[in-house]
Every structure is written in structure tokens, then in C-alpha cells.
C-alpha atoms as a PDB file:
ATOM      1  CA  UNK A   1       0.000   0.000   0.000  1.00  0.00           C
ATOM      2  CA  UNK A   2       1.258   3.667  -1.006  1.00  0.00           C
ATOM      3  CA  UNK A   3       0.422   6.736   0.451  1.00  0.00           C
ATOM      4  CA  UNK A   4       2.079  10.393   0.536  1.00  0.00           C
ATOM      5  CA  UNK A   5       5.356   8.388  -0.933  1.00  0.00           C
ATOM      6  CA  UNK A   6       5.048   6.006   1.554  1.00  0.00           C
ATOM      7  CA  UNK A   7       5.010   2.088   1.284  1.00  0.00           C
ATOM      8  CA  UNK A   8       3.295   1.064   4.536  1.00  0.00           C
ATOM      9  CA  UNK A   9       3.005  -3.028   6.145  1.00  0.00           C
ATOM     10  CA  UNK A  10       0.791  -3.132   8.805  1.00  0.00           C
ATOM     11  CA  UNK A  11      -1.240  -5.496  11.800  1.00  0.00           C
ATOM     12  CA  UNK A  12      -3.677  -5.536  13.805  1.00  0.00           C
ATOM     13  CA  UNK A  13      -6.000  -2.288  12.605  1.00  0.00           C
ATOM     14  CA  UNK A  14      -9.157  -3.113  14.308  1.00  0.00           C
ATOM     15  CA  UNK A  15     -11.756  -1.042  14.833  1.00  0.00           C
ATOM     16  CA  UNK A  16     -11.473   1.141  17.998  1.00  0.00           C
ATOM     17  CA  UNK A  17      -7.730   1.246  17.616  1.00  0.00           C
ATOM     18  CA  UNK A  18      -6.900   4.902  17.044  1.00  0.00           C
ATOM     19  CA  UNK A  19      -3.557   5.651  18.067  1.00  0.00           C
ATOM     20  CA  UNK A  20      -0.789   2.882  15.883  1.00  0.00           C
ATOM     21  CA  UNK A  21       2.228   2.269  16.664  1.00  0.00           C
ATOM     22  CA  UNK A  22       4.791   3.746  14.152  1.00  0.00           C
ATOM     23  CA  UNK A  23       7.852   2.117  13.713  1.00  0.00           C
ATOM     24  CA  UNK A  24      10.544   4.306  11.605  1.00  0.00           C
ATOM     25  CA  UNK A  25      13.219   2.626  10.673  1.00  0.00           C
ATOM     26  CA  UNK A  26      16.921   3.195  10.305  1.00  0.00           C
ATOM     27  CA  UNK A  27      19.963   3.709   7.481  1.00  0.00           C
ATOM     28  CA  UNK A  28      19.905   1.797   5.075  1.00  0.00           C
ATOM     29  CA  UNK A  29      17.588  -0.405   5.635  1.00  0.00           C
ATOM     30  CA  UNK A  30      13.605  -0.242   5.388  1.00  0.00           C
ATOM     31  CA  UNK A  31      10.501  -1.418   6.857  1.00  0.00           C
ATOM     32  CA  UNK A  32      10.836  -5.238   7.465  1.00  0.00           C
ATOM     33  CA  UNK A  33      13.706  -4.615   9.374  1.00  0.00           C
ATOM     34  CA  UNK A  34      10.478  -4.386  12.564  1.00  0.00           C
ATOM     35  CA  UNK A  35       9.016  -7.729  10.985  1.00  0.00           C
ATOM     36  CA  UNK A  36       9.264  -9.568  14.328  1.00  0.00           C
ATOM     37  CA  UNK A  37       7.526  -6.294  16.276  1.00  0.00           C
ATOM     38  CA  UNK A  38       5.103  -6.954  13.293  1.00  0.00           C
ATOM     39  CA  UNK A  39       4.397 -10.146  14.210  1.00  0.00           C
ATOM     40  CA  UNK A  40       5.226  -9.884  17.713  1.00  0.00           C
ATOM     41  CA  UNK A  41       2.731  -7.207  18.815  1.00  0.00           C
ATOM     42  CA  UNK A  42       0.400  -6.913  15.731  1.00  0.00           C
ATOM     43  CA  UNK A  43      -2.389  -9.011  18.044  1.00  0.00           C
ATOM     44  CA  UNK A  44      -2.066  -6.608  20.813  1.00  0.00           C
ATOM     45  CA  UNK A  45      -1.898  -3.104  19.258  1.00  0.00           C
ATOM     46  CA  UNK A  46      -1.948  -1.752  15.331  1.00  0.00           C
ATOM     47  CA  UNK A  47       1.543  -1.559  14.221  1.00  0.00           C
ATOM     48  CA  UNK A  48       2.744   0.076  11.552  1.00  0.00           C
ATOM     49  CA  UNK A  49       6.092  -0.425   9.832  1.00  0.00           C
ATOM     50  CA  UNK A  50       6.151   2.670   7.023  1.00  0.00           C
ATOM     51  CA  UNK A  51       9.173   2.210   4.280  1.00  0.00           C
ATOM     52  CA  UNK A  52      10.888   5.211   4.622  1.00  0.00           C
ATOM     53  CA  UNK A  53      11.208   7.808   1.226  1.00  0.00           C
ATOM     54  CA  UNK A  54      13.704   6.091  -0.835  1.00  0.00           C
ATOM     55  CA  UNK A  55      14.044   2.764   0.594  1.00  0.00           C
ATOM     56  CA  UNK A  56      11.828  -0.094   0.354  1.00  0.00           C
ATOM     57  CA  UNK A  57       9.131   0.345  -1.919  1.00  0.00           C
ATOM     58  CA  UNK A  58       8.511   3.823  -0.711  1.00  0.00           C
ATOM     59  CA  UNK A  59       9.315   6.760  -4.026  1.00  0.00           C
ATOM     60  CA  UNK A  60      12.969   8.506  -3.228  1.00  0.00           C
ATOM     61  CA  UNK A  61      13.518  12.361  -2.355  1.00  0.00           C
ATOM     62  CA  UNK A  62      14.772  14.055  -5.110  1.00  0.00           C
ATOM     63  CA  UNK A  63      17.428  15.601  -5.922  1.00  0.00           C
ATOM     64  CA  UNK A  64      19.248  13.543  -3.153  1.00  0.00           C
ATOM     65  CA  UNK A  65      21.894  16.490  -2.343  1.00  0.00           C
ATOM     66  CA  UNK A  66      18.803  18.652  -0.531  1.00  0.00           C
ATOM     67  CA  UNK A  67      17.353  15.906   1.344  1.00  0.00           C
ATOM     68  CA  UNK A  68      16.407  17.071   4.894  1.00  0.00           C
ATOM     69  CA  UNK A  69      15.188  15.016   7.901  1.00  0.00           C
ATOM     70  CA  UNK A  70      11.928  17.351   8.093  1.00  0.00           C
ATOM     71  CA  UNK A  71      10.589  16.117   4.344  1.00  0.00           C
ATOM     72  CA  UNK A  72      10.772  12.536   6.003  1.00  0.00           C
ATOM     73  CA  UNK A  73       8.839  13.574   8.854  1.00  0.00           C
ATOM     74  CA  UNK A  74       6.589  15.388   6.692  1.00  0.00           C
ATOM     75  CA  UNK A  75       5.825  11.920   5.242  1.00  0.00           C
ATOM     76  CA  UNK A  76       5.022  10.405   8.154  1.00  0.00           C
ATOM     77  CA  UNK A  77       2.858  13.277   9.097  1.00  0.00           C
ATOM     78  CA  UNK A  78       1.021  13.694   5.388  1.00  0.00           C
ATOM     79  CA  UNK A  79       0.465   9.657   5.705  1.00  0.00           C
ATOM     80  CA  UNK A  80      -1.133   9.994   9.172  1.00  0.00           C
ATOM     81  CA  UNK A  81      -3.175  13.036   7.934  1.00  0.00           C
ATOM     82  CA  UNK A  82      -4.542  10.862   5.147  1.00  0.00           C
ATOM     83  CA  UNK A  83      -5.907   8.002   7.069  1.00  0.00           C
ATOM     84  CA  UNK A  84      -7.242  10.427   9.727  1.00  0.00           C
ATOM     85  CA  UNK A  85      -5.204   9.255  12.369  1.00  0.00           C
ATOM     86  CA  UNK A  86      -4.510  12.434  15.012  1.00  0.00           C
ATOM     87  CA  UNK A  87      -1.946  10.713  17.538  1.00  0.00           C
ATOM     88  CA  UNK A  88       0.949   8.138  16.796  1.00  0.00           C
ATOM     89  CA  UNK A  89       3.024   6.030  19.210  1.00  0.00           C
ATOM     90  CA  UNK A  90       6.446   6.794  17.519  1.00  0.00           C
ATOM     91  CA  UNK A  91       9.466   4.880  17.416  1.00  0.00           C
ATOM     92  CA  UNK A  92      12.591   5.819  15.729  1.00  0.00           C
ATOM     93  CA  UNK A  93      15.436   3.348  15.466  1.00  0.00           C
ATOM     94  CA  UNK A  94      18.529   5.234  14.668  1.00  0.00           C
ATOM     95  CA  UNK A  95      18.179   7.378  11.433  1.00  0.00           C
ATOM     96  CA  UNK A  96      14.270   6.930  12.396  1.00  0.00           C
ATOM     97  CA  UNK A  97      15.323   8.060  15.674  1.00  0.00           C
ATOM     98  CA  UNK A  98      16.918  11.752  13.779  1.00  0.00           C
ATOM     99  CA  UNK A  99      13.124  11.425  11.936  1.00  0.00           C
ATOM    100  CA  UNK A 100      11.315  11.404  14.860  1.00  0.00           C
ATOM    101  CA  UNK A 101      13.421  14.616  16.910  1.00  0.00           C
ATOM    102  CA  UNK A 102      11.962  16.167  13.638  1.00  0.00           C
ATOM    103  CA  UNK A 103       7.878  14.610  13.883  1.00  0.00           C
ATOM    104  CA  UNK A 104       8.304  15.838  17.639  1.00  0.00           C
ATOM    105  CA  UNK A 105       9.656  19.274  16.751  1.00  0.00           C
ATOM    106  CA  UNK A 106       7.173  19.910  13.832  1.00  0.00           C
ATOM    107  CA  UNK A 107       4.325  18.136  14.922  1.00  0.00           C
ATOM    108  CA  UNK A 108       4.097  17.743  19.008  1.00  0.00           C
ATOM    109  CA  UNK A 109       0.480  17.693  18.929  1.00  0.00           C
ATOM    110  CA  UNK A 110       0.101  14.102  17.035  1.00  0.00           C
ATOM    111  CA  UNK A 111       2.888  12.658  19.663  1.00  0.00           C
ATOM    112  CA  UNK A 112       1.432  10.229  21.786  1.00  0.00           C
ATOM    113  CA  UNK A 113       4.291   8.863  23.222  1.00  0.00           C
ATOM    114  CA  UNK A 114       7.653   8.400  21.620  1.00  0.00           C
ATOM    115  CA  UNK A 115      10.594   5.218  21.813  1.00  0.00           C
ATOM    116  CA  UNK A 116      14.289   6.415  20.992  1.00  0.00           C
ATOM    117  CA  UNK A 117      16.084   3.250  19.534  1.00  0.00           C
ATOM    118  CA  UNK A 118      19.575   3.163  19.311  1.00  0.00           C
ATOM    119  CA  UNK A 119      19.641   7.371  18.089  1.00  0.00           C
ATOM    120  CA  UNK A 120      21.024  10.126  19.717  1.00  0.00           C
ATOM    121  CA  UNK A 121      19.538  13.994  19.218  1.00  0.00           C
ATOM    122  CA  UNK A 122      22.996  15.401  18.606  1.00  0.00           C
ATOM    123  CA  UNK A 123      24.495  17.049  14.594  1.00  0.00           C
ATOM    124  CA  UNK A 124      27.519  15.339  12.992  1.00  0.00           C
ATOM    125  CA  UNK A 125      30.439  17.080  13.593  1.00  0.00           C
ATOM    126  CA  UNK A 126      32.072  18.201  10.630  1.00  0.00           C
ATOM    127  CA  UNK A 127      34.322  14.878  10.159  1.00  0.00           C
ATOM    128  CA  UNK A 128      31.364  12.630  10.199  1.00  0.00           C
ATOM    129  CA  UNK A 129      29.422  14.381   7.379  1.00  0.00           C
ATOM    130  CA  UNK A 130      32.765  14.471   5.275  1.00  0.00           C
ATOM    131  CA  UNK A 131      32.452  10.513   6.345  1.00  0.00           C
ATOM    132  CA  UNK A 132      28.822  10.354   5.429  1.00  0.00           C
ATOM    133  CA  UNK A 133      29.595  12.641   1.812  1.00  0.00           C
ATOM    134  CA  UNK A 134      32.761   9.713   0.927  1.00  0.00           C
ATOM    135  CA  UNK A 135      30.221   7.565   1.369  1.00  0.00           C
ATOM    136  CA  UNK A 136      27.438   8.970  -0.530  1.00  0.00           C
ATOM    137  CA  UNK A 137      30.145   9.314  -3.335  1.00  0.00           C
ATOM    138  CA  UNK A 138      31.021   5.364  -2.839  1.00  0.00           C
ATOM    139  CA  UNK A 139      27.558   4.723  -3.411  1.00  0.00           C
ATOM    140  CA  UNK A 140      27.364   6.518  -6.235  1.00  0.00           C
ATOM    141  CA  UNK A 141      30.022   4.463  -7.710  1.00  0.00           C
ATOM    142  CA  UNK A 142      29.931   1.049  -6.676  1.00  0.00           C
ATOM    143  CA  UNK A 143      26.063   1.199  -5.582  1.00  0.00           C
ATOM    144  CA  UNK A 144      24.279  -0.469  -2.113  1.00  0.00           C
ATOM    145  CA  UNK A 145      27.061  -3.017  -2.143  1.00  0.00           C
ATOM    146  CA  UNK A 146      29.514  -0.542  -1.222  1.00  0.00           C
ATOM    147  CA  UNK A 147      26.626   1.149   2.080  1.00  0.00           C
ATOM    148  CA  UNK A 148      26.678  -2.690   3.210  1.00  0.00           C
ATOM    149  CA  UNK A 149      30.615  -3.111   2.996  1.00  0.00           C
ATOM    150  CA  UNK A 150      30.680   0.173   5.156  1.00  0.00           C
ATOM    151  CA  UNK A 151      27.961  -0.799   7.636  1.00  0.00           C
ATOM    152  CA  UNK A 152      27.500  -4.263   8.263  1.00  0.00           C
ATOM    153  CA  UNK A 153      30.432  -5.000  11.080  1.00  0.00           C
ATOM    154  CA  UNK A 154      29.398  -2.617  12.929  1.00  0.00           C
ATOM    155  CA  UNK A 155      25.741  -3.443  13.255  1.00  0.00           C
ATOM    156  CA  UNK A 156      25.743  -6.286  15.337  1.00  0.00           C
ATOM    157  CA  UNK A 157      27.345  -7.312  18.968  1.00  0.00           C
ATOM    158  CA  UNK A 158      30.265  -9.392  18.690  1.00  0.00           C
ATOM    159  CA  UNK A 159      28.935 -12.475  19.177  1.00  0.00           C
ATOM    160  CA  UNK A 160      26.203 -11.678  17.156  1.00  0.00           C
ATOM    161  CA  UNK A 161      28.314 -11.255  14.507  1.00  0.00           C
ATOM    162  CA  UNK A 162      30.494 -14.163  14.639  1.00  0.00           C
ATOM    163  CA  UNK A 163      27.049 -16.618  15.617  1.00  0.00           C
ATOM    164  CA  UNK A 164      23.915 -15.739  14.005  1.00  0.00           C
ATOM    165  CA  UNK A 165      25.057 -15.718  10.215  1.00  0.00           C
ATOM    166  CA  UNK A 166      21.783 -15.917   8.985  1.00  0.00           C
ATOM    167  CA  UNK A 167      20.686 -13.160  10.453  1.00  0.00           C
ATOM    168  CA  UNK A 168      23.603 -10.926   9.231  1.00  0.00           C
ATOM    169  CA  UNK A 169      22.871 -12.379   5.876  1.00  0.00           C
ATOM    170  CA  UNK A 170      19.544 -10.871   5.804  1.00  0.00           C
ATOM    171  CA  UNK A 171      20.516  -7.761   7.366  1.00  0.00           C
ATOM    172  CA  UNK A 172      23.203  -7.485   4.048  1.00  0.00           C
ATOM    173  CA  UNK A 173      20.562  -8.651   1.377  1.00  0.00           C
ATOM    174  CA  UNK A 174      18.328  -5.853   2.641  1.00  0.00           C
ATOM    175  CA  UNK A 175      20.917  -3.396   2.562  1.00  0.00           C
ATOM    176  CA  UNK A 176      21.317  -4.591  -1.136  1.00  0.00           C
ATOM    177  CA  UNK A 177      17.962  -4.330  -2.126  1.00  0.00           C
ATOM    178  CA  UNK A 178      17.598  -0.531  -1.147  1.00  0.00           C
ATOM    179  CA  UNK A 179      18.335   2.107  -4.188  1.00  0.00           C
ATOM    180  CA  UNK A 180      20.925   4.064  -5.049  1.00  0.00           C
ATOM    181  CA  UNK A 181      19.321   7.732  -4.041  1.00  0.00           C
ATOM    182  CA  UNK A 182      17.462   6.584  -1.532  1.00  0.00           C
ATOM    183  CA  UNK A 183      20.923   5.275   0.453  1.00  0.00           C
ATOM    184  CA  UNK A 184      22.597   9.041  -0.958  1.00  0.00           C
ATOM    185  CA  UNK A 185      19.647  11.277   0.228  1.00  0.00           C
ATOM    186  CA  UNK A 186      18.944   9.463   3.268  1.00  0.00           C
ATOM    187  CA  UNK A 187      23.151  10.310   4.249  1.00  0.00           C
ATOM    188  CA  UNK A 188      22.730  14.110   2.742  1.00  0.00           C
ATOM    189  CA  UNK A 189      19.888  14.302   5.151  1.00  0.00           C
ATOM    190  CA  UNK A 190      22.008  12.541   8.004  1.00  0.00           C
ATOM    191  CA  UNK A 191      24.986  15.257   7.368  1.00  0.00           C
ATOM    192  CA  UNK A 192      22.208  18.030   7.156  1.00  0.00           C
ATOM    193  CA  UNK A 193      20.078  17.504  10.190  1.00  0.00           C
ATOM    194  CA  UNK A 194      20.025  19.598  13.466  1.00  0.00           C
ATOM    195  CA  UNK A 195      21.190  19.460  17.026  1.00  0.00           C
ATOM    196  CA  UNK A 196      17.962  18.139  18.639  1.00  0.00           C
ATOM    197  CA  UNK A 197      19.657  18.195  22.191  1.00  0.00           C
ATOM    198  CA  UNK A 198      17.884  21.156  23.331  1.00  0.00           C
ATOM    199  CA  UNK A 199      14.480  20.239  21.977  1.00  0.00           C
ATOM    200  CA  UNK A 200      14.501  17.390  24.262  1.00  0.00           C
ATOM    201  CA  UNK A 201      13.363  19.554  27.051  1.00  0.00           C
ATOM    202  CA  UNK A 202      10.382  20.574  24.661  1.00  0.00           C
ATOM    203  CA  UNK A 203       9.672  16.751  24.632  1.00  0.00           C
ATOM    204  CA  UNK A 204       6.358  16.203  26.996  1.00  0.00           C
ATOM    205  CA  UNK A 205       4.949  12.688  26.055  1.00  0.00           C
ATOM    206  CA  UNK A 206       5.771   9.911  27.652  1.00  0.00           C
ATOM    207  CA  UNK A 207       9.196   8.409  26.291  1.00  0.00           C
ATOM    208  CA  UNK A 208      11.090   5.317  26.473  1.00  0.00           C
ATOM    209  CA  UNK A 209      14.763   5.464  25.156  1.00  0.00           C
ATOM    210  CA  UNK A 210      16.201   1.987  24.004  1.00  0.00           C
ATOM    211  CA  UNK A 211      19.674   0.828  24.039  1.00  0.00           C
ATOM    212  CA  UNK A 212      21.846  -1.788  22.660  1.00  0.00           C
ATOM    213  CA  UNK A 213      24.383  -2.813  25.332  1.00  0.00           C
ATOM    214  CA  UNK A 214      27.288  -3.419  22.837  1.00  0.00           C
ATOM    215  CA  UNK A 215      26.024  -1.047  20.395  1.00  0.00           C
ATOM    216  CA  UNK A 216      29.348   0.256  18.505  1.00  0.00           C
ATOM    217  CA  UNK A 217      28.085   3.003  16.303  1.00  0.00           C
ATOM    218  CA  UNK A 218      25.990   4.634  19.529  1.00  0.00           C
ATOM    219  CA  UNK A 219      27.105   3.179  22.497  1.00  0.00           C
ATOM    220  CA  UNK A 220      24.794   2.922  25.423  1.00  0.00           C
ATOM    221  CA  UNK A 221      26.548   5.798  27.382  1.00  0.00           C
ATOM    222  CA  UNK A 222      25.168   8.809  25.589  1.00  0.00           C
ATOM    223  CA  UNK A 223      21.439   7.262  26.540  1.00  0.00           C
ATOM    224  CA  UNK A 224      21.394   8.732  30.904  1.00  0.00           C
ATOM    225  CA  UNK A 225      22.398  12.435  28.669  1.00  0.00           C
ATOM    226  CA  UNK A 226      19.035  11.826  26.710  1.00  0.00           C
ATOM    227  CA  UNK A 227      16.856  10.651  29.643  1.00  0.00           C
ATOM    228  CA  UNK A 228      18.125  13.712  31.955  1.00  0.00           C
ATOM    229  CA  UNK A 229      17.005  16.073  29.622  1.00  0.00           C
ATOM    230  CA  UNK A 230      13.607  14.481  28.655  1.00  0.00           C
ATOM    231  CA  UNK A 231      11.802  14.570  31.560  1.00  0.00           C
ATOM    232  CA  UNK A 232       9.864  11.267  33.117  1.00  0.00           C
ATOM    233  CA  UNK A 233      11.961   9.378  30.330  1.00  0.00           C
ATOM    234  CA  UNK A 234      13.343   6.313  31.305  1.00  0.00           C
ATOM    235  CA  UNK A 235      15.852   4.365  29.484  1.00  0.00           C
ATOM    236  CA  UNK A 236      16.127   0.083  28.672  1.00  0.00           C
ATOM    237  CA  UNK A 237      19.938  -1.598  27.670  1.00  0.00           C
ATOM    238  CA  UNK A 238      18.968  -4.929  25.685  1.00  0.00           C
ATOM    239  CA  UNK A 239      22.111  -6.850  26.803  1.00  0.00           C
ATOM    240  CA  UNK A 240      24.196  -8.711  24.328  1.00  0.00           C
ATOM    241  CA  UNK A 241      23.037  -6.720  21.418  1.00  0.00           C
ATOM    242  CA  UNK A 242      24.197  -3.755  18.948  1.00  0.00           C
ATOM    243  CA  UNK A 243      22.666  -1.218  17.133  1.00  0.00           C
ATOM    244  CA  UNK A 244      19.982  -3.977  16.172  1.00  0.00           C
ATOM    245  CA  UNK A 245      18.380  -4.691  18.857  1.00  0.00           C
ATOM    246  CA  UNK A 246      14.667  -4.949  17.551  1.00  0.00           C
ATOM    247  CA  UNK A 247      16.357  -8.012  15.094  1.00  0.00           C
ATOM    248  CA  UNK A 248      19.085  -9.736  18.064  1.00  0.00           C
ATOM    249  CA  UNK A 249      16.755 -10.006  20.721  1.00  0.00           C
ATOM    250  CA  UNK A 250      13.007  -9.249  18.924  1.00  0.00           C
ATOM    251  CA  UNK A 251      11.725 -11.097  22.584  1.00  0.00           C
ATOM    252  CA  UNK A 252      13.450  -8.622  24.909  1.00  0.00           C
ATOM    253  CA  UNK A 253      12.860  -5.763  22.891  1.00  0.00           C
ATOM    254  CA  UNK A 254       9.779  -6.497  21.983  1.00  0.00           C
ATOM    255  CA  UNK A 255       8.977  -6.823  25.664  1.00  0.00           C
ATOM    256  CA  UNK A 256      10.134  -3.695  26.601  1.00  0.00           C
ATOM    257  CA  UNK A 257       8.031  -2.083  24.042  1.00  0.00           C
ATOM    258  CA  UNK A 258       4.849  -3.549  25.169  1.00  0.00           C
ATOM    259  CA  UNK A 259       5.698  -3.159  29.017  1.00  0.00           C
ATOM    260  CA  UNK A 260       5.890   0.822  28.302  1.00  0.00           C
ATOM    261  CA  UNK A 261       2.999   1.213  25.592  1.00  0.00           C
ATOM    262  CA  UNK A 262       0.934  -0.789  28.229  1.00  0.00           C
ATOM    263  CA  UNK A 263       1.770   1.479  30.702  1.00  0.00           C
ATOM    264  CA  UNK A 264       1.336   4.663  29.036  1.00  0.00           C
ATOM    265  CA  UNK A 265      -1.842   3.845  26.751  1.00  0.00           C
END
């Protein structure tokens, strides 16, 4: 299903369920990368797992150079509009997690609640968007192939790595499968985006921020910075996992999701 740009897989929409969950998900990947909180908690609440603009099956921003954050949280917003839904339960998972500073900054008055995954509300500093541009112009060149090469070892824990070879397997062949401009706008808009640290205090729905213990590329440290300035936030470390925690333990976090939605619905 398309709507404003957006490919969208979704469960459980049952009548008298207003308020979906939203799961936004992170660089470069796409929707399916929340299949198991599709399947997980699609009996419990409606969850919806939008492909991003420019990955999945979801139309690309265009040109790529000028992509911002805001035009993907426009997306999410125009999609919501167009169903008539008024309030989402947002969760951003790293790039997401950029996407959804941006829903909260622009629109705070369809914010339910919101779940931080593996993000952090700070700007690159000038060495990490000449990092993201090199690899913008890799991709450019070589295609996804060369976004996978880049990302992949850092994804996962350790072990993780080393043990569950199917799952990294997947994780690479949907890295592969994502487009060329979608994987360059989505690191223009990366390089581009603000410092959302002191909109956090501006943050006044309930909010859960979600760690991976061994995370490489965000490491669980920067999350007590987030909670202390997002007040009544309260943070979760999924042990043994990286940056992917929603895929290396779906159970855990899938059970901290549903312990704080249940909480705060």
C-alpha cells in the first residue's frame, strides 16, 4: 500500500484502535527490518512499519543532495493526515530516531508517546558528514554493495556477529535491495540535520529510550544524557546486542516495548 510516498506493512488495525504504533526505521535499511515487532505485537496493538522515502518500496527524495530530515517527517505526518489518524506512538530506530526529533519538533500535537532506539539527538560534527559525503560518493560508484561493505560489522554485537550468520545475511541482502538515491539522500539528510539536544526539554509525552548494550556506532553511554534532559523518560539496555536490537533479541525488545505502551496507553 502507497500513500504520501510512503510504502506502509501493517497489523492488527481493528476497529477502535486509534492511536498505531509507528515504527521508523533506520539507514539503510527499510521497513521489514520491525518484521518480528510486526508479528510480535500486531495481536495486541496496530503496528505500523512505514518504508521510509527512498528505501523499500517507498518513491525517493529528489534531488538527493537537498534531502532534509523534516521532508521525512513530513511523510510520516502527510500519511497519518490521510488516514485520519490524530496521535501516533512513535518509534525511531537510529536514522528513524533523527526522523522522529523532527515529527516531535514539527508536529508535538500528534505525539502520543515516543521510543528512541539506538539514536542520539545530537548534529555530525564536521568529520562525520565528510564521512557520510565519501560515502554517498562510494555509493554513487559502486552502488548499495559498497553502504553494506561500510555498515555491516558494525551493526551487530560481537557475538552476534560471529554466531547468528543468517541473520547478518539478511541484514546485508536488505541493505542490497535498497536504491541508489534513496541510500545518498537518506546520508545528505544525516549530514544536514540539526542538534535536537535542546528540543529534548520541549519533549512532553511519555518516552522510552532503548539501548543496545554493545552497540558500537551509539554506544549505550550517551542514553542517561538523553533521559536527563527528557523529563519522566526512562531508558532500557537490551544486553548482548548492537545497534539492532529490535532483530538480536526481537523477545526482549519487543517486551520492553509492550511493558511501556501498556503502561502509558
Amino acid at each position: 500500500m502507497a500513500s504520501s510516498r510512503l510504502h506502509i506493512t501493517e497489523r492488527g488495525k481493528k476497529e477502535g484502535r486509534k492511536v498505531p504504533l509507528v515504527l521508523l526505521h533506520g539507514y539503510p535499511f527499510e521497513g521489514s527490518a520491525w518484521e518480528h515487532q510486526l508479528r510480535g505485537l500486531g495481536d495486541e496493538m496496530w503496528v505500523v512499519a512505514p518504508d521510509m522515502p527512498g528505501f523499500g518500496k517507498s518513491a525517493a527524495l529528489t534531488p538527493p543532495t537537498t534531502a532534509h530530515v523534516d521532508q521525512y517527517a513530513k511523510a510520516v505526518a502527510d500519511w497519518a493526515k490521510d488516514e485520519g489518524i490524530t496521535q501516533l506512538m512513535l518509534a525511531g530506530h537510529s536514522m528513524g530516531g533523527y526522523v522522529a526529533f523532527a515529527f516531535a519538533r514539527k508536529y508535538p500535537e500528534m505525539l502520543h508517546s515516543l521510543i528512541l532506539v539506538a539514536t542520539r539527538p545530537g548534529a555530525d560534527n564536521e568529520a562525520g558528514k565528510e564521512g557520510r559525503y565519501r560515502t554517498a560518493g562510494a555509493v554513487e560508484e559502486r552502488g548499495a554493495v559498497a553502504a553494506a561493505d561500510a555498515m555491516l560489522p558494525k551493526l551487530f554485537a560481537p557475538e552476534a556477529y560471529e554466531k547468528k550468520k543468517e541473520l547478518v545475511e539478511r541484514v546485508r541482502a536488505m541493505i542490497l535491495r535498497q536504491s541508489e538515491e534513496g541510500i545518498v539522500a537518506a546520508l545528505y539528510a544525516m549530514a544536514s540535520r540539526p542538534d535536537s539536544t535542546h528540543d529534548m526539554s520541549e519533549i512532553e509525552v511519555p518516552t522510552l529510550i532503548i539501548t543496545g548494550a554493545q552497540d558500537a556506532i551509539i554506544p549505550a553511554g550517551e542514553a542517561p544524557s538523553m533521559q536527563a534532559h527528557i523529563k519522566g523518560s526512562h531508558t532500557v539496555d537490551i544486553p548482548n546486542t548492537g545497534h539492532l536490537p529490535m532483530l538480536e533479541d526481537p523477545e526482549g525488545f519487543n517486551e520492553a516495548l509492550r511493558e511501556f505502551l501498556n503502561a502509558n496507553s
